[in-house]
C-alpha atoms as a PDB file:
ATOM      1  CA  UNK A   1      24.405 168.342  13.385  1.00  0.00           C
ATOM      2  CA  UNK A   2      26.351 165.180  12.915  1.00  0.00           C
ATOM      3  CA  UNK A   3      23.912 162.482  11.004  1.00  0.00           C
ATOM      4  CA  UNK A   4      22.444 159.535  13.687  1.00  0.00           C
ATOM      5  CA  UNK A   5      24.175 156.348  13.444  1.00  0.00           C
ATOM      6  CA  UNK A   6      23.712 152.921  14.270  1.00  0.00           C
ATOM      7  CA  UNK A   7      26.453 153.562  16.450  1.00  0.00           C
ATOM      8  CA  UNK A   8      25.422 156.612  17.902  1.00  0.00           C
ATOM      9  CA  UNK A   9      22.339 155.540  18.605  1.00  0.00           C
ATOM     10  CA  UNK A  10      22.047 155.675  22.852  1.00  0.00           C
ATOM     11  CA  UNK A  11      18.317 153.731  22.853  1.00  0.00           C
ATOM     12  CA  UNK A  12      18.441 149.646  23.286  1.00  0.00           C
ATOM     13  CA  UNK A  13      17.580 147.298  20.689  1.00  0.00           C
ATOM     14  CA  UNK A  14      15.055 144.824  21.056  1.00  0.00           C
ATOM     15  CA  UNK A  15      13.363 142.760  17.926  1.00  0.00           C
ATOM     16  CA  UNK A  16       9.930 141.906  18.085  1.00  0.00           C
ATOM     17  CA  UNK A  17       9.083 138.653  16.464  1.00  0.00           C
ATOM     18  CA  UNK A  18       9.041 135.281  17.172  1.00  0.00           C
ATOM     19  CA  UNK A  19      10.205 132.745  14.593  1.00  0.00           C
ATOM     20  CA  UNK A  20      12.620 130.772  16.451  1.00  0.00           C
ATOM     21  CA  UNK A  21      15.109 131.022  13.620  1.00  0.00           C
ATOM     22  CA  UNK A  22      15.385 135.022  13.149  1.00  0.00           C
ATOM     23  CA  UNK A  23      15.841 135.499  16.972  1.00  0.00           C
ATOM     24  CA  UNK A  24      18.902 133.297  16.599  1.00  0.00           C
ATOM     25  CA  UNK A  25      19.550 135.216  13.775  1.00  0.00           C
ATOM     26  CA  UNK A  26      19.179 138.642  15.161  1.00  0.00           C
ATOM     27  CA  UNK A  27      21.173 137.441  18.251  1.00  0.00           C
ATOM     28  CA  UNK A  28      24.439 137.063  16.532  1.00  0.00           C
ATOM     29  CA  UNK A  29      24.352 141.024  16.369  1.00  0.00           C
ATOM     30  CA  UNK A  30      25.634 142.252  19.574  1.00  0.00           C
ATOM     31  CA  UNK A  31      23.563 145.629  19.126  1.00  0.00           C
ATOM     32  CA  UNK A  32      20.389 143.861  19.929  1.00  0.00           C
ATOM     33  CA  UNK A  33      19.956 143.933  23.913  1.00  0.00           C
ATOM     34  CA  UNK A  34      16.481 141.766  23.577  1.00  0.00           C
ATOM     35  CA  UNK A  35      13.405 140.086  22.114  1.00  0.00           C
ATOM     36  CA  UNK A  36       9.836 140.773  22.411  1.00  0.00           C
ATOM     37  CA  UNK A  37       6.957 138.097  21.318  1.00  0.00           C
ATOM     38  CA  UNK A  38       3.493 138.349  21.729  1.00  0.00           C
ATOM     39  CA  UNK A  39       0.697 135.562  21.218  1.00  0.00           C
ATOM     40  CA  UNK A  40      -0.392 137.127  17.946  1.00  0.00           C
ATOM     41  CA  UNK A  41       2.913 136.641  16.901  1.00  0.00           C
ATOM     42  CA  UNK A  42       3.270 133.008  18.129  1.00  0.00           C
ATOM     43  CA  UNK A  43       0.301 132.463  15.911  1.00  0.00           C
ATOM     44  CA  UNK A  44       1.972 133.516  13.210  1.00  0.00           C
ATOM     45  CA  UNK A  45       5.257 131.568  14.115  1.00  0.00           C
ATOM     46  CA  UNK A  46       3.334 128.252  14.316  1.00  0.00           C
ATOM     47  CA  UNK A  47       3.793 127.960  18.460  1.00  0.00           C
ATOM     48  CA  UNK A  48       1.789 125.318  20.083  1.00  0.00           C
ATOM     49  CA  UNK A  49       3.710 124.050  22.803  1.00  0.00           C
ATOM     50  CA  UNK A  50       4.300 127.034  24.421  1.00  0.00           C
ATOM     51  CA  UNK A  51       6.498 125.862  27.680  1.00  0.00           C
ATOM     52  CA  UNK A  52       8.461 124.034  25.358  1.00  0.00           C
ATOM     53  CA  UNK A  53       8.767 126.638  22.916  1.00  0.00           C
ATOM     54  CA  UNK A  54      10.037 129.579  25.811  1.00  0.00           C
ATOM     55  CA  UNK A  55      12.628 127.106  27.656  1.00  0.00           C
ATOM     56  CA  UNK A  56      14.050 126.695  23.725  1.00  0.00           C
ATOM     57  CA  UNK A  57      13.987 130.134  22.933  1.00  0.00           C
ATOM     58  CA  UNK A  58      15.799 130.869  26.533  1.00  0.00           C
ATOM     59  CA  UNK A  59      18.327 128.446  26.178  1.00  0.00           C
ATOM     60  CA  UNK A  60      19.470 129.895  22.713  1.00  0.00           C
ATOM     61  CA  UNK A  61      19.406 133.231  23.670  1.00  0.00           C
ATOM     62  CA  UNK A  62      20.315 132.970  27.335  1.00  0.00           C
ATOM     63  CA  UNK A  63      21.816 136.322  27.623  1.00  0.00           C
ATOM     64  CA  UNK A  64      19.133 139.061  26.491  1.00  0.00           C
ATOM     65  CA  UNK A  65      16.113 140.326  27.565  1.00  0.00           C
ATOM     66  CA  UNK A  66      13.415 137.991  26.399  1.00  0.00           C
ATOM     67  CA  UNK A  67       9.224 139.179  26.955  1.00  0.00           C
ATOM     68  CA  UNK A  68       6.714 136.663  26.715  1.00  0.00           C
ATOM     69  CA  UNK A  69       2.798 137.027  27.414  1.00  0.00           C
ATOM     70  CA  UNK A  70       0.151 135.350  29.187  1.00  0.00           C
ATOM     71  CA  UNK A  71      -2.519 134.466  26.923  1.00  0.00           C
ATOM     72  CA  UNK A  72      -5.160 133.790  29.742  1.00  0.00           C
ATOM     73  CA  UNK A  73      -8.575 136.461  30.128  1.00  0.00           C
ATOM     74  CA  UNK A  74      -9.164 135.578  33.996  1.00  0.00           C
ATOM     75  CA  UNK A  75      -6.712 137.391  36.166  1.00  0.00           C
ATOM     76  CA  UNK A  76      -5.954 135.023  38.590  1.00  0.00           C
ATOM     77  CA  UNK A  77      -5.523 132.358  35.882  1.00  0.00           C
ATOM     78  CA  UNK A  78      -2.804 135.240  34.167  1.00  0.00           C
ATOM     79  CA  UNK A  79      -0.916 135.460  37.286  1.00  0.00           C
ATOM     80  CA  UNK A  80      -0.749 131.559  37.355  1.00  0.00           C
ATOM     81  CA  UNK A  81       0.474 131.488  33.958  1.00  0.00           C
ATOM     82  CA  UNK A  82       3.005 134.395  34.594  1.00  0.00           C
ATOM     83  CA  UNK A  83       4.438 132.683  37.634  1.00  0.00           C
ATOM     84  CA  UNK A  84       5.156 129.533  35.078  1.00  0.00           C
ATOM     85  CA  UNK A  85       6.330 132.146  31.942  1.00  0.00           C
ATOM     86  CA  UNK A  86       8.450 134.061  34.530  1.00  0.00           C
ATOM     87  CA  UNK A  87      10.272 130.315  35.952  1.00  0.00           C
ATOM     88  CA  UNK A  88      11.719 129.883  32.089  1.00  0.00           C
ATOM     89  CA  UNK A  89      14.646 132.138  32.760  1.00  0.00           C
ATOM     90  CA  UNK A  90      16.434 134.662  35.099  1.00  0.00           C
ATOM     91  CA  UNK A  91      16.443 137.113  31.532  1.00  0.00           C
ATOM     92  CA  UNK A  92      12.358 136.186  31.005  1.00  0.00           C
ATOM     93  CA  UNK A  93      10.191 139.264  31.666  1.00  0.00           C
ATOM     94  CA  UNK A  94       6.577 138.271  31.614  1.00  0.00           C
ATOM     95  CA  UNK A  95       4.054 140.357  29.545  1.00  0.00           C
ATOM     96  CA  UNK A  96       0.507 141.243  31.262  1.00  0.00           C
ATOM     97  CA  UNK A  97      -1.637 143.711  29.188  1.00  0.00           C
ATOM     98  CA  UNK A  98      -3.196 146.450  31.118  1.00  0.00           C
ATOM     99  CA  UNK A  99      -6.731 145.184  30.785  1.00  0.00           C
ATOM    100  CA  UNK A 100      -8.393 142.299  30.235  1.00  0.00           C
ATOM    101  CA  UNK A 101     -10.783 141.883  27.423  1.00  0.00           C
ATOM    102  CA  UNK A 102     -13.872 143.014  29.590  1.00  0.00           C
ATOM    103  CA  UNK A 103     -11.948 146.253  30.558  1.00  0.00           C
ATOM    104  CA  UNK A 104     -10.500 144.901  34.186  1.00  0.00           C
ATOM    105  CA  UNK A 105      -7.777 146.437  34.817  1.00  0.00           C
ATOM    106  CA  UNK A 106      -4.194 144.220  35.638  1.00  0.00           C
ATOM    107  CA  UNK A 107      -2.754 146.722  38.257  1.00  0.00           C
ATOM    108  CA  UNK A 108      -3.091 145.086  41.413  1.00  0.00           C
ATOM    109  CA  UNK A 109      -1.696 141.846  39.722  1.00  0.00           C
ATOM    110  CA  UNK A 110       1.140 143.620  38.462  1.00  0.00           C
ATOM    111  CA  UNK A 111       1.933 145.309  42.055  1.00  0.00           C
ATOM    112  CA  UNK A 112       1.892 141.338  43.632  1.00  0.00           C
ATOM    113  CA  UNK A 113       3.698 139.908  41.093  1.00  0.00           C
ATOM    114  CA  UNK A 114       6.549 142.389  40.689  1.00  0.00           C
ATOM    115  CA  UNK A 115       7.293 142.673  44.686  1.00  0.00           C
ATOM    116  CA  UNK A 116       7.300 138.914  44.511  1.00  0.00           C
ATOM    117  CA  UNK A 117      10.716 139.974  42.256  1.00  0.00           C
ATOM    118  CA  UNK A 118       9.173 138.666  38.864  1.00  0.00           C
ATOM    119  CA  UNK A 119      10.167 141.168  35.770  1.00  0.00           C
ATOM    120  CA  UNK A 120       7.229 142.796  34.294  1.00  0.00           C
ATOM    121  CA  UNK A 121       6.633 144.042  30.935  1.00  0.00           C
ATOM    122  CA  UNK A 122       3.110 145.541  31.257  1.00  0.00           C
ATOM    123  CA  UNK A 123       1.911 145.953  27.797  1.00  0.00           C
ATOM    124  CA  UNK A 124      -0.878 147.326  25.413  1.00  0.00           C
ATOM    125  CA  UNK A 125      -0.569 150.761  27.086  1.00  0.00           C
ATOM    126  CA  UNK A 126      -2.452 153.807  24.579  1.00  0.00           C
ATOM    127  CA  UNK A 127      -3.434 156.550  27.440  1.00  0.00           C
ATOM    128  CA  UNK A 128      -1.232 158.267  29.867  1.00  0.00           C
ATOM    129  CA  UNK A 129      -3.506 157.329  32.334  1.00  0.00           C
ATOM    130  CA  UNK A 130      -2.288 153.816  32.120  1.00  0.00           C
ATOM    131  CA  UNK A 131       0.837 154.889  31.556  1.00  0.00           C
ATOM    132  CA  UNK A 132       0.924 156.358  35.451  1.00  0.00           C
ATOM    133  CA  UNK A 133      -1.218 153.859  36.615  1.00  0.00           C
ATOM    134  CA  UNK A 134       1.574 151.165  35.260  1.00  0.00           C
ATOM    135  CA  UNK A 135       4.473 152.773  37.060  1.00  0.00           C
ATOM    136  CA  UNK A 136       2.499 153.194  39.968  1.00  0.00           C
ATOM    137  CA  UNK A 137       2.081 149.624  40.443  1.00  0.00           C
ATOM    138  CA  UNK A 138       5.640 148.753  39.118  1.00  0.00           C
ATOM    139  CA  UNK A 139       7.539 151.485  40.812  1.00  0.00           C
ATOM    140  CA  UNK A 140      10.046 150.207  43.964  1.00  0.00           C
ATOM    141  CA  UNK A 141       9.554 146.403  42.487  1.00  0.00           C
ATOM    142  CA  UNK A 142      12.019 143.853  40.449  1.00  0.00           C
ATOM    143  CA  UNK A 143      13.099 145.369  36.965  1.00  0.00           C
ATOM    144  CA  UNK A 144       9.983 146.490  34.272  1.00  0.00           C
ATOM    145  CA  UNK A 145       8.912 147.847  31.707  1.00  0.00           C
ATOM    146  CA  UNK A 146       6.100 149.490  30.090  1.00  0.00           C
ATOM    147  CA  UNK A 147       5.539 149.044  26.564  1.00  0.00           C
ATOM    148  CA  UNK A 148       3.770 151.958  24.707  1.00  0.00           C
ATOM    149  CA  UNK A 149       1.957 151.376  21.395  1.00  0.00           C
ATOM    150  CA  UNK A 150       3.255 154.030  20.035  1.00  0.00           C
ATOM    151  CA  UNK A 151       2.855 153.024  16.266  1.00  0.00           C
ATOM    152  CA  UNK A 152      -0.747 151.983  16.884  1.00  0.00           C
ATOM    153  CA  UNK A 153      -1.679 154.895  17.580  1.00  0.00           C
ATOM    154  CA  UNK A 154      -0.051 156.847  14.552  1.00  0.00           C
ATOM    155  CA  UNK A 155      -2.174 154.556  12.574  1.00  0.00           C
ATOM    156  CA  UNK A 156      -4.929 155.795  13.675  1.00  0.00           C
ATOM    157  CA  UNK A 157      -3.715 159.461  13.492  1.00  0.00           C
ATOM    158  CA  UNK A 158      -3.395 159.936  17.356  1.00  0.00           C
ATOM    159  CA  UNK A 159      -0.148 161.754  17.983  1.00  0.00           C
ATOM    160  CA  UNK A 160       2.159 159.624  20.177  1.00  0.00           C
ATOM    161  CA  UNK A 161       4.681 162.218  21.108  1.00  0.00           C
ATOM    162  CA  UNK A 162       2.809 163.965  24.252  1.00  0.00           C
ATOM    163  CA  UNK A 163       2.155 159.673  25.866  1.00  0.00           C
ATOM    164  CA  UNK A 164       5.822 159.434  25.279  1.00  0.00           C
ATOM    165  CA  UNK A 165       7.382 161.691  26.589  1.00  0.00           C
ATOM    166  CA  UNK A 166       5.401 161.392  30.092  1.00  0.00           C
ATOM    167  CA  UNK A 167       5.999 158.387  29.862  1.00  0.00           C
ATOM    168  CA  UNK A 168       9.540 158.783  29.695  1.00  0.00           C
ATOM    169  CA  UNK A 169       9.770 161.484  32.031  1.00  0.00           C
ATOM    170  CA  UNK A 170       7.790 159.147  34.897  1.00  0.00           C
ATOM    171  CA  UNK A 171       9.488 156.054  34.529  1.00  0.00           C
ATOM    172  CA  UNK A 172      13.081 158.230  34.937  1.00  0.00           C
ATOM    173  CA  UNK A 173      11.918 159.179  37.890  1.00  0.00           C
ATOM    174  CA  UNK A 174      12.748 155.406  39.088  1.00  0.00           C
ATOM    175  CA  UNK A 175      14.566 153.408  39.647  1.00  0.00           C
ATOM    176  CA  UNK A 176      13.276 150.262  38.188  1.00  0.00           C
ATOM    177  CA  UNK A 177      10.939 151.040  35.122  1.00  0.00           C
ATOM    178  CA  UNK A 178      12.157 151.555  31.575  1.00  0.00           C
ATOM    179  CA  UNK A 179       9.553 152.382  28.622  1.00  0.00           C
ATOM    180  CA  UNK A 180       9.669 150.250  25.139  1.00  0.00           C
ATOM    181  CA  UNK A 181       8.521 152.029  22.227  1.00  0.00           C
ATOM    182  CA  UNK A 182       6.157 149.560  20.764  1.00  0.00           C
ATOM    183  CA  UNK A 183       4.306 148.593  17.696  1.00  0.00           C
ATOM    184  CA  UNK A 184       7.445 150.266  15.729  1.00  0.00           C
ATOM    185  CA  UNK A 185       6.225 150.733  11.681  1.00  0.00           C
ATOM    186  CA  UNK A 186       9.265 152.440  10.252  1.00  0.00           C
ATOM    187  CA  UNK A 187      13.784 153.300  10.990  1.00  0.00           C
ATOM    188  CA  UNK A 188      12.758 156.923  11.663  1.00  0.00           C
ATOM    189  CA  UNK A 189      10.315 155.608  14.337  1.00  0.00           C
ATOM    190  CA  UNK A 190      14.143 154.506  16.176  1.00  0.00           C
ATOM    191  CA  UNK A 191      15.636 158.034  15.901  1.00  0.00           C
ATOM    192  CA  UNK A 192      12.625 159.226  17.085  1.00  0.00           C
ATOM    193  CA  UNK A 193      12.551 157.080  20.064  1.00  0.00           C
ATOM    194  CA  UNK A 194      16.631 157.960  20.643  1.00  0.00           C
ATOM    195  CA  UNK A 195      15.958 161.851  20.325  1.00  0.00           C
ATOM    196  CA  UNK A 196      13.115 161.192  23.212  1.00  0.00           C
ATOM    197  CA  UNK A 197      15.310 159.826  25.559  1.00  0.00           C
ATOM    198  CA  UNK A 198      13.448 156.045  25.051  1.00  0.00           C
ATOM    199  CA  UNK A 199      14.846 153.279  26.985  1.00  0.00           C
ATOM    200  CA  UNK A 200      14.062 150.678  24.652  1.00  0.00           C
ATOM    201  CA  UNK A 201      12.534 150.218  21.178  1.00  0.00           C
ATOM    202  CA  UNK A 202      11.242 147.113  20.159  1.00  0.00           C
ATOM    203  CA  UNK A 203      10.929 146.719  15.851  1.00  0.00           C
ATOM    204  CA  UNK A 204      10.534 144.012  13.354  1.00  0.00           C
ATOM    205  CA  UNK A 205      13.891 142.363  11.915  1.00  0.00           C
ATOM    206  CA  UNK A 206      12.896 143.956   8.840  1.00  0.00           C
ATOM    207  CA  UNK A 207      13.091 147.671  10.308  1.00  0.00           C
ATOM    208  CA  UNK A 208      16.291 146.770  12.023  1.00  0.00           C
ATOM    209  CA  UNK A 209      18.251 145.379   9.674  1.00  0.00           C
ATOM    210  CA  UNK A 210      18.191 148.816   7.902  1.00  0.00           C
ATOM    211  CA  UNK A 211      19.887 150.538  10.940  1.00  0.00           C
ATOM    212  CA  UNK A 212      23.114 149.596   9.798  1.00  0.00           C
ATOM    213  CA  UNK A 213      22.530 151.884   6.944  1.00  0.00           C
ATOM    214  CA  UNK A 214      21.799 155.220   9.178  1.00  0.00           C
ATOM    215  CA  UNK A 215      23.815 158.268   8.506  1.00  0.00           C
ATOM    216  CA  UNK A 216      25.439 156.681   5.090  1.00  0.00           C
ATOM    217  CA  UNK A 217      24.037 158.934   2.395  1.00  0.00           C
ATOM    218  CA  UNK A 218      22.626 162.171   2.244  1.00  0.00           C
ATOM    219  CA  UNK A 219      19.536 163.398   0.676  1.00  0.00           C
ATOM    220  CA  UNK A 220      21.132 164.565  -2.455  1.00  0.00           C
ATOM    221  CA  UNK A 221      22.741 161.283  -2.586  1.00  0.00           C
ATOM    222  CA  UNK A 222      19.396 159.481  -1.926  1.00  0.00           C
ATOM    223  CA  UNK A 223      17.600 161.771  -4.926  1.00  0.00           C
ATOM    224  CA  UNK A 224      20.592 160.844  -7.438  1.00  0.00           C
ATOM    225  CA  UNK A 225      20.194 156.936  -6.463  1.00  0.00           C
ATOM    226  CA  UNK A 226      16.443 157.189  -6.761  1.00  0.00           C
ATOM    227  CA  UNK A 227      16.673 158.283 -10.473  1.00  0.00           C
ATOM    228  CA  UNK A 228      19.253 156.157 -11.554  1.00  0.00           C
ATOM    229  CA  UNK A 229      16.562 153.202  -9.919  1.00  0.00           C
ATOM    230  CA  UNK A 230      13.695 154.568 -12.103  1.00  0.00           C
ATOM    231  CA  UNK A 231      16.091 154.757 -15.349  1.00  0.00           C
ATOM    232  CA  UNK A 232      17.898 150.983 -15.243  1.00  0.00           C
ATOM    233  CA  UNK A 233      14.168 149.972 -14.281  1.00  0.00           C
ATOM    234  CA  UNK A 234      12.639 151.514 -17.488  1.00  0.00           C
ATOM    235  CA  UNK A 235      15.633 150.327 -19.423  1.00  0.00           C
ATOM    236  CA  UNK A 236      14.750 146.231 -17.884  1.00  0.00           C
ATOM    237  CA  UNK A 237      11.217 146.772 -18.460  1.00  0.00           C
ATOM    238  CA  UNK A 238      11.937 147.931 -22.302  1.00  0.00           C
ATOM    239  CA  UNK A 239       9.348 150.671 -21.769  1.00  0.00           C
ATOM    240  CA  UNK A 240       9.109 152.762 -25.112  1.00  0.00           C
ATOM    241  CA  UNK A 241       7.052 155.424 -25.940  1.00  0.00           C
ATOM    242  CA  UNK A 242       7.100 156.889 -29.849  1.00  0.00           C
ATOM    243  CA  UNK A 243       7.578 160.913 -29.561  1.00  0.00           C
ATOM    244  CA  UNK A 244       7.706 163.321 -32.681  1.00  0.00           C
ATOM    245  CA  UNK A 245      10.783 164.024 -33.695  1.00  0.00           C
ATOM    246  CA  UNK A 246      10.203 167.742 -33.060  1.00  0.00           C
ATOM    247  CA  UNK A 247       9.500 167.045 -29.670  1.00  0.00           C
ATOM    248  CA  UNK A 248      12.592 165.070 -28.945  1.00  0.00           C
ATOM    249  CA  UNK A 249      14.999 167.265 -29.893  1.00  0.00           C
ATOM    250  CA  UNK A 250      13.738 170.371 -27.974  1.00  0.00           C
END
């Protein structure tokens, strides 16, 4: 089997972040199709004028797939604010979580808004119940996606593969739904999602920028620079330890 490469790799690109300055960054490589952002990660960027913050972002990056989330708990006041999010850009798709935080579900919000042709990213999906409950509502509208939490789960020792691959499976069935592997911890998380047939995977910069290094050594070659790492680091450190000359020379 010929080793996966960033270039072989048939499963889009998108980097989840959103410090202003790495998306720019990450834009300049053509093998990113997109951006995802979240409010948790706004907080950590330092975003408080949102509107201002989105039309920015879209006018850098006015070419790629950018998601960005309502940060509202009343439904009607989340499909106000996704009618605004969704006005930023022709590439914007707005970001509705499945649920609110008392459990009410965004479905019928998601079916208005998409036939009204805004691009959905429904998000904070964990069950396959959602899962067909999200293309339901999505299927025959403007272009969507539904973002699976696929790493959140792992963490908590669920196995992912079974929600993916329905989830995969249903949204092929249409025309308009793609799913985003979300909540991506680790590179081998992106072959995974390629090998599944994933439309999209969304990852840190940090996880991406080691794609570029897929398929260039092997695992002999990865054991050999591992020791030689642990030797020059013992020789830095000037880590001695006294051993009888007996021992040494057997």
């Amino acid at each position: 089997m010929s080793p996966v490469t960033l270039k072989s790799l048939k499963v889009k690109l998108f980097t989840d972040g959103a410090d202003k300055a790495q998306i720019v960054e990450m834009a300049k490589q053509s093998w990113i199709a997109g951006f995802t952002t979240n409010p948790s990660l706004l907080k950590k960027a330092g975003v408080s004028d949102y509107a201002a913050y989105g039309r920015e972002l879209v006018a850098a990056v006015p070419d790629r797939h950018i998601s960005f989330e309502v940060f509202s708990d009343d439904i009607p006041e989340m499909v106000a604010q996704g009618r605004v999010i969704a006005s930023w850009g022709k590439n914007v798709y707005l970001k509705l979580p499945v649920i609110n935080t008392r459990g009410e579900t965004l479905y019928e919000a998601v079916r208005t808004l998409t036939r009204e042709g805004v691009k959905i990213n429904m998000t904070a999906i964990f069950t396959s119940e959602q899962v067909a409950r999200a293309i339901e509502a999505l299927d025959g509208g403007a272009p969507a996606c539904v973002s699976v939490f696929a790493g959140r789960l792992a963490d908590f020792g669920i196995d992912y593969k079974p929600i993916m691959q329905d989830a995969i499976a249903r949204a092929r069935k249409t025309r308009n739904i793609e799913i985003i592997w979300a909540s991506t911890r680790e590179v081998y998380n992106v072959v995974e999602a390629d090998q599944m047939g994933c439309h999209i995977i969304t990852a840190p910069a940090d996880v991406l920028k080691k794609l570029p290094a897929l398929g260039t050594q092997t695992a002999a070659e990865l054991s050999l620079a591992a020791v030689k790492a642990f030797r020059e680091d013992a020789v830095a450190a000037g880590l001695r330890l006294d051993v009888p000359a007996s021992r040494a020379a057997e």
